[in-house]
C-alpha atoms as a PDB file:
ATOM      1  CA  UNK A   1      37.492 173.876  58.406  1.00  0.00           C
ATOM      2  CA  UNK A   2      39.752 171.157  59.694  1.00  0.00           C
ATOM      3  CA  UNK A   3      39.293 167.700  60.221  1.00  0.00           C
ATOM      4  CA  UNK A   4      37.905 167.783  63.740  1.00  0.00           C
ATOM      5  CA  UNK A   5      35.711 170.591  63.159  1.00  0.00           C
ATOM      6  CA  UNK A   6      34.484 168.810  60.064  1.00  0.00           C
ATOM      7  CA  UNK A   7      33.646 165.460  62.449  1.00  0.00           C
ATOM      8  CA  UNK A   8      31.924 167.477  65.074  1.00  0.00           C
ATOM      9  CA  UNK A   9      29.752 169.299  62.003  1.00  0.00           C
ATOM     10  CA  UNK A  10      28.875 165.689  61.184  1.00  0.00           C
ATOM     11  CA  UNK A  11      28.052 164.312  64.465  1.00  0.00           C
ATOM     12  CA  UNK A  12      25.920 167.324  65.381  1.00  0.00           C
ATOM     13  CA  UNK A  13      23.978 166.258  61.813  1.00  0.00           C
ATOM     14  CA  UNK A  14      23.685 162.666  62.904  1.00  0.00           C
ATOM     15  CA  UNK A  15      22.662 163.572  66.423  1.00  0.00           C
ATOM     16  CA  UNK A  16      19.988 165.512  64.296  1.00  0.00           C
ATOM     17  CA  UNK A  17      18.363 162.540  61.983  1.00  0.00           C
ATOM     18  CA  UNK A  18      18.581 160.456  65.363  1.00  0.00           C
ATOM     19  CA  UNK A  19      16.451 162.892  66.938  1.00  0.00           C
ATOM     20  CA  UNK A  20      14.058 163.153  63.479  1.00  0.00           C
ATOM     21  CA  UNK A  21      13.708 159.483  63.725  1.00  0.00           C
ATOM     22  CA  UNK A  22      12.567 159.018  67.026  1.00  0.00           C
ATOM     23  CA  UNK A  23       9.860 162.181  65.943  1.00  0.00           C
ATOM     24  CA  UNK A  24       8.677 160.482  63.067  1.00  0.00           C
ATOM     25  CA  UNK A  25       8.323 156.940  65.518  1.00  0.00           C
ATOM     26  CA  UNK A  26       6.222 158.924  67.838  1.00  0.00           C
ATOM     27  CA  UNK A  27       3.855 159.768  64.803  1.00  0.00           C
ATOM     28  CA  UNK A  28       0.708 158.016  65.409  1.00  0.00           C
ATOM     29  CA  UNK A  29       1.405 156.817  61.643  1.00  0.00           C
ATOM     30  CA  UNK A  30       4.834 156.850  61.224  1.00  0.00           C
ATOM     31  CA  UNK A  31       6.525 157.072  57.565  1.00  0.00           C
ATOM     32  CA  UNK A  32       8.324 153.792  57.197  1.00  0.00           C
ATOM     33  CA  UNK A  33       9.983 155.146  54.069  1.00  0.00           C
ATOM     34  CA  UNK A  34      10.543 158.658  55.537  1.00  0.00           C
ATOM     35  CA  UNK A  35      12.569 156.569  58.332  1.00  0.00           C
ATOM     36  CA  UNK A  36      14.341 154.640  56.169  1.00  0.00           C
ATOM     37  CA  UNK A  37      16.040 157.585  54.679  1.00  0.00           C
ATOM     38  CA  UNK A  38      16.843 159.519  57.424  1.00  0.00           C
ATOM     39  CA  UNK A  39      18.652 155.793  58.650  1.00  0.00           C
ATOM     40  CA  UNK A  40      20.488 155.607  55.532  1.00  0.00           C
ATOM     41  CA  UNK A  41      21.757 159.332  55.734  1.00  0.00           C
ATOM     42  CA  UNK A  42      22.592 158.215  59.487  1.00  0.00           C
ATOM     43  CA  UNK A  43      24.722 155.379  58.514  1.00  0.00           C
ATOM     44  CA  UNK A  44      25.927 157.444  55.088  1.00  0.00           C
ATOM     45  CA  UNK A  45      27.024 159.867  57.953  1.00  0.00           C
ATOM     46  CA  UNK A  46      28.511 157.023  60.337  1.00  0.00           C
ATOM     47  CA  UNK A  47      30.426 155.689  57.851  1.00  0.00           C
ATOM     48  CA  UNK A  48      32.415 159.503  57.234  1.00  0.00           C
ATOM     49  CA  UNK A  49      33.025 159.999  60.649  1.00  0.00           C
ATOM     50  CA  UNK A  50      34.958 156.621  60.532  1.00  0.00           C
ATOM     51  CA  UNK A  51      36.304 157.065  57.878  1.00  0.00           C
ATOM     52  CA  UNK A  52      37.476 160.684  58.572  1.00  0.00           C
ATOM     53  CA  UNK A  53      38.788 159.429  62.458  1.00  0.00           C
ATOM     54  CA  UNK A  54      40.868 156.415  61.128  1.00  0.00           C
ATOM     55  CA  UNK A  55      42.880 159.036  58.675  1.00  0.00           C
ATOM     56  CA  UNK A  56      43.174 162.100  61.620  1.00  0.00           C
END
């Protein structure tokens, strides 16, 4: 897999905890801890994409 492919796998997962976040929101009791690891993974996820763009 090369590096773009690799950043467009990623993106497609953090498009996917974006959309699991807003789910869990529209709960009528939402997990607050169930959110706050799906933000973490986000950001965990974020932070690769960066990191892999700034080196491509």
């Amino acid at each position: 897999m090369s590096v773009g492919e690799h950043i467009e796998t990623l993106r497609a997962k953090h498009a996917s905890l974006e959309e699991a976040i807003d789910q869990e929101n529209l709960r009528p009791h939402p997990d607050d801890m169930r959110i706050q690891e799906l933000k973490k993974e986000k950001l965990r996820i974020k932070d690769e994409i960066a990191g892999l763009s700034d080196g491509a």
